[in-house]
C-alpha atoms as a PDB file:
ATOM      1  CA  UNK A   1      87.391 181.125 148.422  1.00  0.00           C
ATOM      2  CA  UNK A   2      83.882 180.203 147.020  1.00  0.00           C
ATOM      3  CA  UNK A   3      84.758 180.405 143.644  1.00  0.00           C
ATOM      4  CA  UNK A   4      87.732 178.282 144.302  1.00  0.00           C
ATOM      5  CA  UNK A   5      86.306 175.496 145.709  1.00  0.00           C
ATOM      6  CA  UNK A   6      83.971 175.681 142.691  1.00  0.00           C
ATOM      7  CA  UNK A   7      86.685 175.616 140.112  1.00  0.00           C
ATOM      8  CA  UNK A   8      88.366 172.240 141.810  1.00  0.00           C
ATOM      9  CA  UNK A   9      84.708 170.965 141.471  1.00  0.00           C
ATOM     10  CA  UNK A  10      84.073 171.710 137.874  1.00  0.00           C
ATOM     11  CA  UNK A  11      87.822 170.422 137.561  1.00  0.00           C
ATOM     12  CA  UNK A  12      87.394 166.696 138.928  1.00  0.00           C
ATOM     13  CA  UNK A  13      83.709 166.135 137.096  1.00  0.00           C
ATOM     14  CA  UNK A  14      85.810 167.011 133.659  1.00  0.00           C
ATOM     15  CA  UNK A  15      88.494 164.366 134.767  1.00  0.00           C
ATOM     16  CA  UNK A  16      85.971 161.666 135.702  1.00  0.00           C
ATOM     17  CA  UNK A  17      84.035 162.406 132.482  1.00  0.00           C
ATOM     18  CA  UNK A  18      87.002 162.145 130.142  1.00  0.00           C
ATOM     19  CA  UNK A  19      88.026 158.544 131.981  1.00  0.00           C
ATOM     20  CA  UNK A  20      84.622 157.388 131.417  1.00  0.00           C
ATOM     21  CA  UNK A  21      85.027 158.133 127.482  1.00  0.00           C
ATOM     22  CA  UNK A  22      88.438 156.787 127.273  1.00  0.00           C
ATOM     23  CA  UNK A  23      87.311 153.280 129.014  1.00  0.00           C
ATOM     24  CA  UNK A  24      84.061 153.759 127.048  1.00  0.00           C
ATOM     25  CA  UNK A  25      86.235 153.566 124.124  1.00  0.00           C
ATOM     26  CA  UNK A  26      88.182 150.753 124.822  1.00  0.00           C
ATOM     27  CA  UNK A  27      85.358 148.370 125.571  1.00  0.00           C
ATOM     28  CA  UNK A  28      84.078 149.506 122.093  1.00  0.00           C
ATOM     29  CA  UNK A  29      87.321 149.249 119.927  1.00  0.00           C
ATOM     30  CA  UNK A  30      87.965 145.157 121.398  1.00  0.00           C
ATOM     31  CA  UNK A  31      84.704 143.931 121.307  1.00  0.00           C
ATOM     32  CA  UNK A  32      84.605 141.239 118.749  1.00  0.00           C
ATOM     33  CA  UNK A  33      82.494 141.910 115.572  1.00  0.00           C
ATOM     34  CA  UNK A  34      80.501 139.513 113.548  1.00  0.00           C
ATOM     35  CA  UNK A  35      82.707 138.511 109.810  1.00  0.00           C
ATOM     36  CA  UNK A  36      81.611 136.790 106.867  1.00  0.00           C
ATOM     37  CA  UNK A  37      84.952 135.145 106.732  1.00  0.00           C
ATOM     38  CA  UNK A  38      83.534 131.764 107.943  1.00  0.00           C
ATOM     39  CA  UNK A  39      83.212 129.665 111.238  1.00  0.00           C
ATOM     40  CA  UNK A  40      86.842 128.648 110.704  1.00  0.00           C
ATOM     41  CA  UNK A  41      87.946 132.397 111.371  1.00  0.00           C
ATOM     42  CA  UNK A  42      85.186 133.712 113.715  1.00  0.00           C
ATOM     43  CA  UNK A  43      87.762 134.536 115.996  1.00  0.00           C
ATOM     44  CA  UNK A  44      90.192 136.553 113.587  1.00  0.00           C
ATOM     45  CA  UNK A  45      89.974 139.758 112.366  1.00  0.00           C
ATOM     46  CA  UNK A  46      90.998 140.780 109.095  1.00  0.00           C
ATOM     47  CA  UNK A  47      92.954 144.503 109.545  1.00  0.00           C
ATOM     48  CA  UNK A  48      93.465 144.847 105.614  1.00  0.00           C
ATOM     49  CA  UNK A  49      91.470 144.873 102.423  1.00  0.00           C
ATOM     50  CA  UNK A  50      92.418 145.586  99.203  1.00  0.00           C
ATOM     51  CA  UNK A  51      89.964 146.228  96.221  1.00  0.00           C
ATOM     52  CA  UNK A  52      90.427 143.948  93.192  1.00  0.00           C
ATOM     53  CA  UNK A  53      88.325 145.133  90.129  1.00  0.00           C
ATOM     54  CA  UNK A  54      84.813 145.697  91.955  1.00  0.00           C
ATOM     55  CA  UNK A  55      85.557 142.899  94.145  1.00  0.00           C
ATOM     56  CA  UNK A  56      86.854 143.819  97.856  1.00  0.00           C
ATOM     57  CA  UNK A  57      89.409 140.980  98.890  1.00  0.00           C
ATOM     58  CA  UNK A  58      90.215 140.165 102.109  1.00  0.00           C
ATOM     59  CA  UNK A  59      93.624 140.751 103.042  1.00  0.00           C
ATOM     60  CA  UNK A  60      94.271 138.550 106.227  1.00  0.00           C
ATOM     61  CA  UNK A  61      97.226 138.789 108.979  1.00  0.00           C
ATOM     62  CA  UNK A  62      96.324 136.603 111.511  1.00  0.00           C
ATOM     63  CA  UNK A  63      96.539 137.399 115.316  1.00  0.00           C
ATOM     64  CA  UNK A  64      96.319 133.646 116.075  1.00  0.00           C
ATOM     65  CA  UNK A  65      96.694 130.720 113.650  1.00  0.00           C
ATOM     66  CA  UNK A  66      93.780 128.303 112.738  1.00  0.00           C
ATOM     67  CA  UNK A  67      94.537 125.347 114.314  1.00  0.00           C
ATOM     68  CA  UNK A  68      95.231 122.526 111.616  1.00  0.00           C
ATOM     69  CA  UNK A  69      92.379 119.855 111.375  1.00  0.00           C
ATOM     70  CA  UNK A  70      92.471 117.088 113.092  1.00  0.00           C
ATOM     71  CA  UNK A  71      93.054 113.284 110.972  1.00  0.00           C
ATOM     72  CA  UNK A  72      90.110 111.242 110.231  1.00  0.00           C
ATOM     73  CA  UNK A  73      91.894 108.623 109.578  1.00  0.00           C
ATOM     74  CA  UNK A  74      95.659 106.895 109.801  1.00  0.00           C
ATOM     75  CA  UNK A  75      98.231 107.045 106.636  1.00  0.00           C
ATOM     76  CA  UNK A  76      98.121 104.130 104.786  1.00  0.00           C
ATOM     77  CA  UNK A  77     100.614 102.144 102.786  1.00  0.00           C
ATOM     78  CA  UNK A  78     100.213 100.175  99.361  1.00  0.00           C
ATOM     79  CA  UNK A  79     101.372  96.386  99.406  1.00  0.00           C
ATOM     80  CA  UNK A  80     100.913  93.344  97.432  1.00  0.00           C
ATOM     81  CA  UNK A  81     100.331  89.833  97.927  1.00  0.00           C
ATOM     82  CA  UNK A  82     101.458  87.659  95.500  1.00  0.00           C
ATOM     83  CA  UNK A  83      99.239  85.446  93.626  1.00  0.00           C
ATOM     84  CA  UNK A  84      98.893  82.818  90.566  1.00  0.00           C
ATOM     85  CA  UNK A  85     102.279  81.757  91.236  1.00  0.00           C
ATOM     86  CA  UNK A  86     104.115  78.314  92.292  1.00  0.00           C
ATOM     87  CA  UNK A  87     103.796  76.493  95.612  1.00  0.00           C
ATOM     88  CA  UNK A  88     105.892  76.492  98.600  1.00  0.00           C
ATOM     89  CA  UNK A  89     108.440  74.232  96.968  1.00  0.00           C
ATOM     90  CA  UNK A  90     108.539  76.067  93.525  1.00  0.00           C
ATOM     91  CA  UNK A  91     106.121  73.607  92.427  1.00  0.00           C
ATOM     92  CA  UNK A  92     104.255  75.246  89.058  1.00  0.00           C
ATOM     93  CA  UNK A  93     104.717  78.638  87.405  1.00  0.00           C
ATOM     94  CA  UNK A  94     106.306  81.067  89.491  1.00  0.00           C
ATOM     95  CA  UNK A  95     105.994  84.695  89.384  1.00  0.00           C
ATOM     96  CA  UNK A  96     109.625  86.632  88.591  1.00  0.00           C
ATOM     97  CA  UNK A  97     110.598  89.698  90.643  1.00  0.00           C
ATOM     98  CA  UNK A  98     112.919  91.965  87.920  1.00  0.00           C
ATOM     99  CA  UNK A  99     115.646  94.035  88.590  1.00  0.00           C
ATOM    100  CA  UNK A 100     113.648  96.813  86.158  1.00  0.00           C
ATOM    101  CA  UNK A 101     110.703  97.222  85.456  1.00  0.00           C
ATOM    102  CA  UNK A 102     110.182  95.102  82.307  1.00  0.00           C
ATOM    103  CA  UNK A 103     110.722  91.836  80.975  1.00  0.00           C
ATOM    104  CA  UNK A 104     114.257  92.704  79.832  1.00  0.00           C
ATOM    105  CA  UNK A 105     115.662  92.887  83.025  1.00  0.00           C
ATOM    106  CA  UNK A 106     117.154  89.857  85.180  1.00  0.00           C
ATOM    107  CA  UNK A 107     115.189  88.072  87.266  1.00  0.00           C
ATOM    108  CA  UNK A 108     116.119  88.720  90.973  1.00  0.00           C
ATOM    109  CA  UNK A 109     114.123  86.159  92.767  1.00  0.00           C
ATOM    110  CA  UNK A 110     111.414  83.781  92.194  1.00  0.00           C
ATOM    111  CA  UNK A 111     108.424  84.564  94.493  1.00  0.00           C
ATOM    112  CA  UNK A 112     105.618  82.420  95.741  1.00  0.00           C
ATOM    113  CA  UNK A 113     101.810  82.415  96.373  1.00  0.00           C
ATOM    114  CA  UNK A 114     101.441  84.193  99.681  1.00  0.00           C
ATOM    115  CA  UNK A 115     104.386  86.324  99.488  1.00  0.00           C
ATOM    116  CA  UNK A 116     103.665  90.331 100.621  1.00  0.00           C
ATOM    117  CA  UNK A 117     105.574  93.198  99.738  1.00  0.00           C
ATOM    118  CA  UNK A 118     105.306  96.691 100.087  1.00  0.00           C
ATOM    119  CA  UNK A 119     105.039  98.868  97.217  1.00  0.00           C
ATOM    120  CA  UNK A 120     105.735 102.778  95.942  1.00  0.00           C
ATOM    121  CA  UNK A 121     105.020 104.166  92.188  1.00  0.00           C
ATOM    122  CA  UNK A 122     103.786 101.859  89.336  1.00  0.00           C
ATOM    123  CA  UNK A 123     105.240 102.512  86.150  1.00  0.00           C
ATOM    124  CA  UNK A 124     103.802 101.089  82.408  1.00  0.00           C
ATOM    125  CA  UNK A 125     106.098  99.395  80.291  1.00  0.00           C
ATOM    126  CA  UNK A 126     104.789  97.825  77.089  1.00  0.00           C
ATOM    127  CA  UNK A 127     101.153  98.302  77.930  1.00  0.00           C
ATOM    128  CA  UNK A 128     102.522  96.419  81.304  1.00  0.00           C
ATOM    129  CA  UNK A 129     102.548  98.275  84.701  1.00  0.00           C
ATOM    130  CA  UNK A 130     105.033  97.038  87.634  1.00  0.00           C
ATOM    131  CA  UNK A 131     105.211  97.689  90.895  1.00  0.00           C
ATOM    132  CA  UNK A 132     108.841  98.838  92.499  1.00  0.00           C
ATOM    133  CA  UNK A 133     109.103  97.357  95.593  1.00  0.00           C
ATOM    134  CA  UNK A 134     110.166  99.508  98.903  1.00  0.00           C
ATOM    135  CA  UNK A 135     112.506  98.265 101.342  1.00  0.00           C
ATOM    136  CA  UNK A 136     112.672 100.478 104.190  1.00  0.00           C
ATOM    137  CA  UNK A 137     113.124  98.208 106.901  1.00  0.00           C
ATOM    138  CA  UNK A 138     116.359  97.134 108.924  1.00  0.00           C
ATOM    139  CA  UNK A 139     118.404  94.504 106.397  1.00  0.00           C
ATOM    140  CA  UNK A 140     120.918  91.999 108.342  1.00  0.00           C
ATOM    141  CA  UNK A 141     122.708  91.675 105.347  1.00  0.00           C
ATOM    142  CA  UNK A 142     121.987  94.790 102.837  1.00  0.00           C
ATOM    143  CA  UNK A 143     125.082  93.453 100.744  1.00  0.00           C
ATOM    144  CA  UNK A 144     122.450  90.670  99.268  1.00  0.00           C
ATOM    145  CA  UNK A 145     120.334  93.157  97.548  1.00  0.00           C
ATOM    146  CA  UNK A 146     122.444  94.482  94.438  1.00  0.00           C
ATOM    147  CA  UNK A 147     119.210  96.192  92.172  1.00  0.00           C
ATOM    148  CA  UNK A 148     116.114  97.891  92.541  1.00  0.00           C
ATOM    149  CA  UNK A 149     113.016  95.277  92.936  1.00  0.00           C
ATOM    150  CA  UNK A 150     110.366  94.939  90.665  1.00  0.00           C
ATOM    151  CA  UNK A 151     107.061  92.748  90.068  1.00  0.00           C
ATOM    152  CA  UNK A 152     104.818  92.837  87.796  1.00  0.00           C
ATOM    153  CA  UNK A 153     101.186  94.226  88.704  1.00  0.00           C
ATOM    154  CA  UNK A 154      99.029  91.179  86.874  1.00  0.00           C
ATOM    155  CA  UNK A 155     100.691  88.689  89.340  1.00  0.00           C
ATOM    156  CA  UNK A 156      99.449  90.895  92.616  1.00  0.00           C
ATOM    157  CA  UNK A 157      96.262  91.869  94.609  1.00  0.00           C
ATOM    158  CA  UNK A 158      96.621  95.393  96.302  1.00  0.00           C
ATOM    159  CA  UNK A 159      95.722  96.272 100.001  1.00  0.00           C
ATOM    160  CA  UNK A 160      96.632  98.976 101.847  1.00  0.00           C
ATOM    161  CA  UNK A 161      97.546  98.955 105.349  1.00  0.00           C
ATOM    162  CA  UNK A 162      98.670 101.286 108.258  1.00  0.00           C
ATOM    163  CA  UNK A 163     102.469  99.578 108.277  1.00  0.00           C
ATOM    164  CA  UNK A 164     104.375  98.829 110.942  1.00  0.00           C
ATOM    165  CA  UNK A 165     102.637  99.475 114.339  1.00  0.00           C
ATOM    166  CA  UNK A 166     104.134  99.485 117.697  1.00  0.00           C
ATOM    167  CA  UNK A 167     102.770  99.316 120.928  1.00  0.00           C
ATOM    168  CA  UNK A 168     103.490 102.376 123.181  1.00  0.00           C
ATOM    169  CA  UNK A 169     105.415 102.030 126.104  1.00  0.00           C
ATOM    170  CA  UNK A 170     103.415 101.970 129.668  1.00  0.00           C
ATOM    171  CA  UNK A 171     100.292 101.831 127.241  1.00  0.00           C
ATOM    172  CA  UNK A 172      97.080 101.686 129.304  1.00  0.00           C
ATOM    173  CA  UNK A 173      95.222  99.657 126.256  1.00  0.00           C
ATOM    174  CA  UNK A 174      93.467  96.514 127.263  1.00  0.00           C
ATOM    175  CA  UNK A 175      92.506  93.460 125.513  1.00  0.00           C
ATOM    176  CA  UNK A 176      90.328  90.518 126.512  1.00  0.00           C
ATOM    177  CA  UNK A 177      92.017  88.838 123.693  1.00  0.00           C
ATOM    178  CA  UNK A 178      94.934  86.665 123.959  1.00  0.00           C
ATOM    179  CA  UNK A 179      96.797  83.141 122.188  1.00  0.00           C
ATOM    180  CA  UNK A 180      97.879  80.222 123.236  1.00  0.00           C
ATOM    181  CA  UNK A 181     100.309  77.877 122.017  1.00  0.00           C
ATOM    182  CA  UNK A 182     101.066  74.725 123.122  1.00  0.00           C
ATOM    183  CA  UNK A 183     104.273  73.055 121.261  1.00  0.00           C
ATOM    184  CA  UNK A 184     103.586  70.036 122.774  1.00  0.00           C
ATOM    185  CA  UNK A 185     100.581  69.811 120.248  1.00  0.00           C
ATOM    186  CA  UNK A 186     101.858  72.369 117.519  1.00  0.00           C
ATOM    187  CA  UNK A 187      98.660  74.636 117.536  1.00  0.00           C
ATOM    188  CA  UNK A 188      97.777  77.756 117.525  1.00  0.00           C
ATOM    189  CA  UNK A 189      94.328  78.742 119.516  1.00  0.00           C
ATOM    190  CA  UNK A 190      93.114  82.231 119.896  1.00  0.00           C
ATOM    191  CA  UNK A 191      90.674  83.301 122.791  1.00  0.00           C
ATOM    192  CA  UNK A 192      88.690  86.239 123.204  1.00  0.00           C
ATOM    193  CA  UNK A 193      87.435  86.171 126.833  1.00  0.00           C
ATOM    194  CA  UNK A 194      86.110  82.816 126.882  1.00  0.00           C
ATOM    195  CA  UNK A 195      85.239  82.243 123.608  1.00  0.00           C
ATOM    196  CA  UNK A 196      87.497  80.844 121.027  1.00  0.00           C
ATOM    197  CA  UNK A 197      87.830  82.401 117.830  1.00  0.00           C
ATOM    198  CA  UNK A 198      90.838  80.321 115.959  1.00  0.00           C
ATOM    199  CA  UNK A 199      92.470  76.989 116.398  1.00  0.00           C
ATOM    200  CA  UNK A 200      95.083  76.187 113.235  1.00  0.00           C
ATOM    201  CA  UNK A 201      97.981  73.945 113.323  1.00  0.00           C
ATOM    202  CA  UNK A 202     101.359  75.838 113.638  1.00  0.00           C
ATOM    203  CA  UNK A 203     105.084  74.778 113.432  1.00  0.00           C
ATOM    204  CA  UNK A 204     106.922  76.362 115.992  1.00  0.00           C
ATOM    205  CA  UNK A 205     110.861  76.124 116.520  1.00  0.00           C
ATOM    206  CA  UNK A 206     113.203  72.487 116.106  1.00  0.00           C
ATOM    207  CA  UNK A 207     115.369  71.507 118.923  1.00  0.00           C
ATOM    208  CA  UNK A 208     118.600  73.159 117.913  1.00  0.00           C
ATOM    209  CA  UNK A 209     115.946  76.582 117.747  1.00  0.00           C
ATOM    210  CA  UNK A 210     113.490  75.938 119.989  1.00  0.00           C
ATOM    211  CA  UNK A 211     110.308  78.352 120.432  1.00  0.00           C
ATOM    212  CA  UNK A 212     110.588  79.872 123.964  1.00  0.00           C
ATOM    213  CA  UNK A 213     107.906  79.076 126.805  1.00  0.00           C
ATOM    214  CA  UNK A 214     106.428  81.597 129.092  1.00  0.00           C
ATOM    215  CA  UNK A 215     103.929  84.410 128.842  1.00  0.00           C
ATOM    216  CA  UNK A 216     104.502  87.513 125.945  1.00  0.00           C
ATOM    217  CA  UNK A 217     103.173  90.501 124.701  1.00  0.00           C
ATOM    218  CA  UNK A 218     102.192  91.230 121.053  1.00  0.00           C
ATOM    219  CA  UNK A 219     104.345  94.796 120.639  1.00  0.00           C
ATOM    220  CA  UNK A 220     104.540  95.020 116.934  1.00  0.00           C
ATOM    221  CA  UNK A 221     102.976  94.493 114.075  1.00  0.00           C
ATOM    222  CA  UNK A 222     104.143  94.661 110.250  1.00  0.00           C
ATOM    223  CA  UNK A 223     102.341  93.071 107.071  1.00  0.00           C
ATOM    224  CA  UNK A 224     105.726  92.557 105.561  1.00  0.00           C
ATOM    225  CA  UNK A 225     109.317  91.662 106.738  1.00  0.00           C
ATOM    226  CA  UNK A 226     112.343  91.016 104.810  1.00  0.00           C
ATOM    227  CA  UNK A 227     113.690  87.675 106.894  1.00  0.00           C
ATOM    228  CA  UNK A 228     117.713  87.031 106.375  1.00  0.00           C
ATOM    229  CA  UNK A 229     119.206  84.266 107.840  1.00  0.00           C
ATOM    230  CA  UNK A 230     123.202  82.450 106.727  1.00  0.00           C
ATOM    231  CA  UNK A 231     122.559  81.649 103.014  1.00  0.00           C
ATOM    232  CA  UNK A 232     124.495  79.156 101.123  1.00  0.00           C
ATOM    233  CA  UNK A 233     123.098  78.929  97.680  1.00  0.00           C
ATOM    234  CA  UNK A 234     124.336  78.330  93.880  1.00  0.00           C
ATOM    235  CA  UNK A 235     124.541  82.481  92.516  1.00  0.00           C
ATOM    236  CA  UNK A 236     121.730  83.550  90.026  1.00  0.00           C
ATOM    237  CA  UNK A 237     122.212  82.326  86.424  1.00  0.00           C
ATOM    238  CA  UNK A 238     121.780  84.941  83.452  1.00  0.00           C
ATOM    239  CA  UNK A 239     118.517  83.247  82.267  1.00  0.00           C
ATOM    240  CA  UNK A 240     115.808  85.562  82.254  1.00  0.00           C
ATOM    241  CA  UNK A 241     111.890  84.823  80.460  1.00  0.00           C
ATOM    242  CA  UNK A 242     111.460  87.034  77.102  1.00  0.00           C
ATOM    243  CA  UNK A 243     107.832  85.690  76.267  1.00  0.00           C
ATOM    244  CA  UNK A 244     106.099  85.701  79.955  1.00  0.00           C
ATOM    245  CA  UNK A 245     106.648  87.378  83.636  1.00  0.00           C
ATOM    246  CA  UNK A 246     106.062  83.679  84.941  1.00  0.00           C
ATOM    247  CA  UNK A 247     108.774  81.335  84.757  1.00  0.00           C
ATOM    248  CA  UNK A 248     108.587  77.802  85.552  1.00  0.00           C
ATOM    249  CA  UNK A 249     110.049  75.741  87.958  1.00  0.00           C
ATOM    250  CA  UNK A 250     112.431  73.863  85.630  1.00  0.00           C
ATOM    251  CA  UNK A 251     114.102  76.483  84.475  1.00  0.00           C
ATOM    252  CA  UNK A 252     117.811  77.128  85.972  1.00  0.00           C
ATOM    253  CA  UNK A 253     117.539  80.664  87.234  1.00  0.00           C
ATOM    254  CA  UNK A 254     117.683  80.410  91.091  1.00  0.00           C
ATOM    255  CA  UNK A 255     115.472  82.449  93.879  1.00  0.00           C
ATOM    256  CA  UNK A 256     117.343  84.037  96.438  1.00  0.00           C
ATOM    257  CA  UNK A 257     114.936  82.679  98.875  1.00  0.00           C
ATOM    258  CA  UNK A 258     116.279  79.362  97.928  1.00  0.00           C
ATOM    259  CA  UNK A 259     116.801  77.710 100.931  1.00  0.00           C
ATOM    260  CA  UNK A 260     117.445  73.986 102.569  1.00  0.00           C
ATOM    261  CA  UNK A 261     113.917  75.166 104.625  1.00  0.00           C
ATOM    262  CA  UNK A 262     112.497  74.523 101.407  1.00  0.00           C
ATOM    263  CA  UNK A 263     113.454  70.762 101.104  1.00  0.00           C
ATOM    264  CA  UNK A 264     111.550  68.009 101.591  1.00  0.00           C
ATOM    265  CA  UNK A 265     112.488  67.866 104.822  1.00  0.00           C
ATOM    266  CA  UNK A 266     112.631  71.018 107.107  1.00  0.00           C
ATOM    267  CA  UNK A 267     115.592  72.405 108.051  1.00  0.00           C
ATOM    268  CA  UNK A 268     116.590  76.127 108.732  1.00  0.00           C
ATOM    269  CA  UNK A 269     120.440  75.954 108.924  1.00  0.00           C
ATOM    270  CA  UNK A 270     119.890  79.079 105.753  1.00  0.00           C
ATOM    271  CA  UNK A 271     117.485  81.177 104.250  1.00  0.00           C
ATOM    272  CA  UNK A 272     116.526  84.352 103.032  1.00  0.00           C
ATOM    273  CA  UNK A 273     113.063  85.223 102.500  1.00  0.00           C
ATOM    274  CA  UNK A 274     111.315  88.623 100.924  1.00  0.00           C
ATOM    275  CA  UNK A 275     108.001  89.654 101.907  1.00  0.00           C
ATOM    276  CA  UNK A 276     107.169  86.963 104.543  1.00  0.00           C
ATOM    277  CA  UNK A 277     103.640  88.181 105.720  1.00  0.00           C
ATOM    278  CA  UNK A 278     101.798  89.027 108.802  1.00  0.00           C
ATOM    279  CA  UNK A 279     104.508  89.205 111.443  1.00  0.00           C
ATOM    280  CA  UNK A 280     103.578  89.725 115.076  1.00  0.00           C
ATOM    281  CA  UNK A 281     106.336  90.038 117.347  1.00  0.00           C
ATOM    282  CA  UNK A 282     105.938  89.122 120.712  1.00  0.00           C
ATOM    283  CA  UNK A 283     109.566  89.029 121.561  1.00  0.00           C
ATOM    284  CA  UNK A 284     112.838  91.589 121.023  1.00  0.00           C
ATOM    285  CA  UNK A 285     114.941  88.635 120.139  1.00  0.00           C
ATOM    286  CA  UNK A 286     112.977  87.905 117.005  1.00  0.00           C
ATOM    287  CA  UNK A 287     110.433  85.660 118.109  1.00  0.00           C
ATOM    288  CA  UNK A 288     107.537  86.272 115.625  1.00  0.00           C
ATOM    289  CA  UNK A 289     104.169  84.323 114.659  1.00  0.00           C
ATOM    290  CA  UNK A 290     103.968  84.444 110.906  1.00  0.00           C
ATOM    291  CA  UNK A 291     102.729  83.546 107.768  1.00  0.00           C
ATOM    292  CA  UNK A 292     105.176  80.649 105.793  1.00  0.00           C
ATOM    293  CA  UNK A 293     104.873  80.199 102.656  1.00  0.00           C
ATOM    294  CA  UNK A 294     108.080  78.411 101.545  1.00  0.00           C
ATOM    295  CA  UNK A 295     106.563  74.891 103.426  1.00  0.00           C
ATOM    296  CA  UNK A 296     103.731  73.124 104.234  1.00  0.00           C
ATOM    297  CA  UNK A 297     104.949  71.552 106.966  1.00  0.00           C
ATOM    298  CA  UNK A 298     102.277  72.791 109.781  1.00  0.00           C
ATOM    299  CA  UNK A 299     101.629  70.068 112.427  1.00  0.00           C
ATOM    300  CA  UNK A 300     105.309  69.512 113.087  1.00  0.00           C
ATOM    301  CA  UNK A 301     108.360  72.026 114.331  1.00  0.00           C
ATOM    302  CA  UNK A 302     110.484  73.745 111.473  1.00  0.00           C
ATOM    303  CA  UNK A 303     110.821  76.857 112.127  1.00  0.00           C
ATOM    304  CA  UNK A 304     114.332  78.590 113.533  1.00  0.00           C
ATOM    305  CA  UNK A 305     112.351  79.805 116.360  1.00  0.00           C
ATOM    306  CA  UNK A 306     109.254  81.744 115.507  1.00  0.00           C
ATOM    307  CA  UNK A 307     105.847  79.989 114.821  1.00  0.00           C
ATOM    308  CA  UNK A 308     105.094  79.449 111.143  1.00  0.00           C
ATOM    309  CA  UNK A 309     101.167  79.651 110.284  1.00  0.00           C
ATOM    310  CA  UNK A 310      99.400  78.949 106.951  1.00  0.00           C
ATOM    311  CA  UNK A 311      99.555  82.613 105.505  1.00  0.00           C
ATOM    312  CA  UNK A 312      95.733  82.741 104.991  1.00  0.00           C
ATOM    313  CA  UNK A 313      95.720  81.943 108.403  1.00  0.00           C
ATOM    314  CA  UNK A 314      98.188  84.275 109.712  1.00  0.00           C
ATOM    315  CA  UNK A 315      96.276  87.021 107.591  1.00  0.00           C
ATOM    316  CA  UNK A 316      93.574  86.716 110.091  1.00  0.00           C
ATOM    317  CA  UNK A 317      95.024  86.251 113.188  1.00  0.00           C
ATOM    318  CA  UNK A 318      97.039  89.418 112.265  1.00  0.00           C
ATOM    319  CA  UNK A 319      94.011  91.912 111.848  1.00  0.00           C
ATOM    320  CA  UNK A 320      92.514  90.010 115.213  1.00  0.00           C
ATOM    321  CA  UNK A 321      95.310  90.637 117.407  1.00  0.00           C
ATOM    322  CA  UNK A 322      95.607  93.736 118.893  1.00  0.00           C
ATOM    323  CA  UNK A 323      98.733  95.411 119.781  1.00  0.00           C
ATOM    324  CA  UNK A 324      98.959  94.355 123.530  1.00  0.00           C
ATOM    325  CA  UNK A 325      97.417  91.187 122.618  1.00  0.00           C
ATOM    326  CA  UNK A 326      99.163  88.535 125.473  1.00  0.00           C
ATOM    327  CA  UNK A 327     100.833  85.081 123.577  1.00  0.00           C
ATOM    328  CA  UNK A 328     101.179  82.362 126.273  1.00  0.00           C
ATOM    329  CA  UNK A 329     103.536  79.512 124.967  1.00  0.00           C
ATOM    330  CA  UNK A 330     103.426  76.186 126.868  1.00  0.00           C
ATOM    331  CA  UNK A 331     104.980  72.683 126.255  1.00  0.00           C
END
């Protein structure tokens, strides 16, 4: 019975002994081990090599991905503004946007100083490089644009720019910033708490389009927009400019952002405008405060609606205002 009790003994300090290796063991075999593989990968292990030459290469199947890094900064988009070209009324040289990228191909439209577009690749054509220009916005009436766009790069100043922004829904961004118009006086001011940063003369909407009155938010924001309205115009002539890019204002090729809003007199019964710049939308209807640069007729209404600023001026007002930014319009 002695010996018994002995063996049973003997038996249960072999089974605690062999647990205590086993766990022994497993604390050993997952304890993470120091790697030359880099601070990016501290945490994964490599579990095969293979030898290359002398060289041992390290084979690695991830247990866990690396996350991806995070973006310094936002994408950016290439656009240019038009420049050394004819005035709002086609008065001087104006700049020719091509259906090609060349001076062989027809002229499209005739564009003016102030005029932004966005732009993708530039291609070289007779020691010449162009710019094709991207439309990827909504078109009202796509039907109007029959070729690719092109302008030449020597009439153009690059920027880039993040695009179109939008302002998130329920956003918790604040702003002490905010504009005020007051149509009774056509301007423009711009406040930042109490200080104010910008007063310009504006020309907001005519009586058969007035500019609407109450309190708005900024909640979008795009360098360039593509602005159709009805169109009645003469059609595009064959003419096209063999010796220059610039063609003046005499000659009988026709812009399709001809329109009667670029008569002496405003008027906005028809138009259709590429690259207007600096748009900030502060309603979904299509009430925007914008550059113009197809009149000079700030002071006064002529606008269909939105609020027409110098585009110098708009440029600034544009990288002010913040997405959230409130517009109060008063008469």
């Amino acid at each position: 019975m002695k010996i018994y009790k002995e063996n049973k003994i003997l038996i249960a300090i072999v089974v605690v002994l062999t647990l205590i290796f086993f766990i022994l063991l497993g604390i050993l075999l997952f304890i993470p081990r120091p790697n030359s593989y880099g601070p990016q990968v501290a945490s994964i292990i490599p579990i095969e090599q293979k030898i290359t030459g002398a060289t041992l290469t390290p084979v690695v199947k991830y247990i866990k991905k690396i996350p991806p890094p995070t973006p310094t900064e936002a994408e950016l988009f290439h656009y240019v503004e038009i420049v050394d070209s004819c005035g709002p009324f086609y008065d001087g040289t104006c700049v020719n946007m091509r259906s090609g990228p060349g001076l062989n191909y027809s002229v499209v439209a005739r564009l003016r100083n102030g005029t932004v577009l966005k732009v993708g690749e530039a291609i070289e054509n007779n020691d010449q490089y162009w710019y094709r220009v991207i439309l990827d916005e909504w078109i009202r009436y796509p039907e109007r644009v029959t070729s690719d766009w092109y302008v030449s790069a020597n009439y153009t100043q690059s920027f880039f720019n993040e695009g179109t922004k939008d302002l998130i829904k329920k956003s918790t961004g604040t702003t002490n910033k905010y504009i005020l118009i007051d149509l009774s006086e056509q301007t423009l001011y711009a406040y930042e708490g109490s200080d104010i940063y910008m007063k310009e003369p504006i020309s907001a909407g005519l009586d058969e389009s007035p500019t609407p009155i109450g309190t708005f938010t900024i909640f979008r924001k795009t360098p360039s927009r593509y602005m159709q309205g009805p169109l009645e115009i003469p059609s595009l002539t064959t003419e096209t400019s063999t010796d220059t890019e610039a063609l003046t204002s005499t000659s009988t090729a026709m812009s399709i952002s001809t329109s009667t809003e670029n008569t002496v007199s405003p008027n906005v019964k028809s138009w259709d405008l590429p690259g207007v710049p600096w748009n900030l939308y502060f309603t979904v209807t299509g009430s925007i405060i914008h550059g113009a640069y197809w009149h000079n007729f700030f002071g006064g209404p002529a606008s269909n609606g939105c609020v027409n600023m110098r585009p110098e001026k708009a440029k600034i007002l544009y990288y002010w205002a913040d997405l959230g930014t409130q517009v109060i319009i008063q008469d």
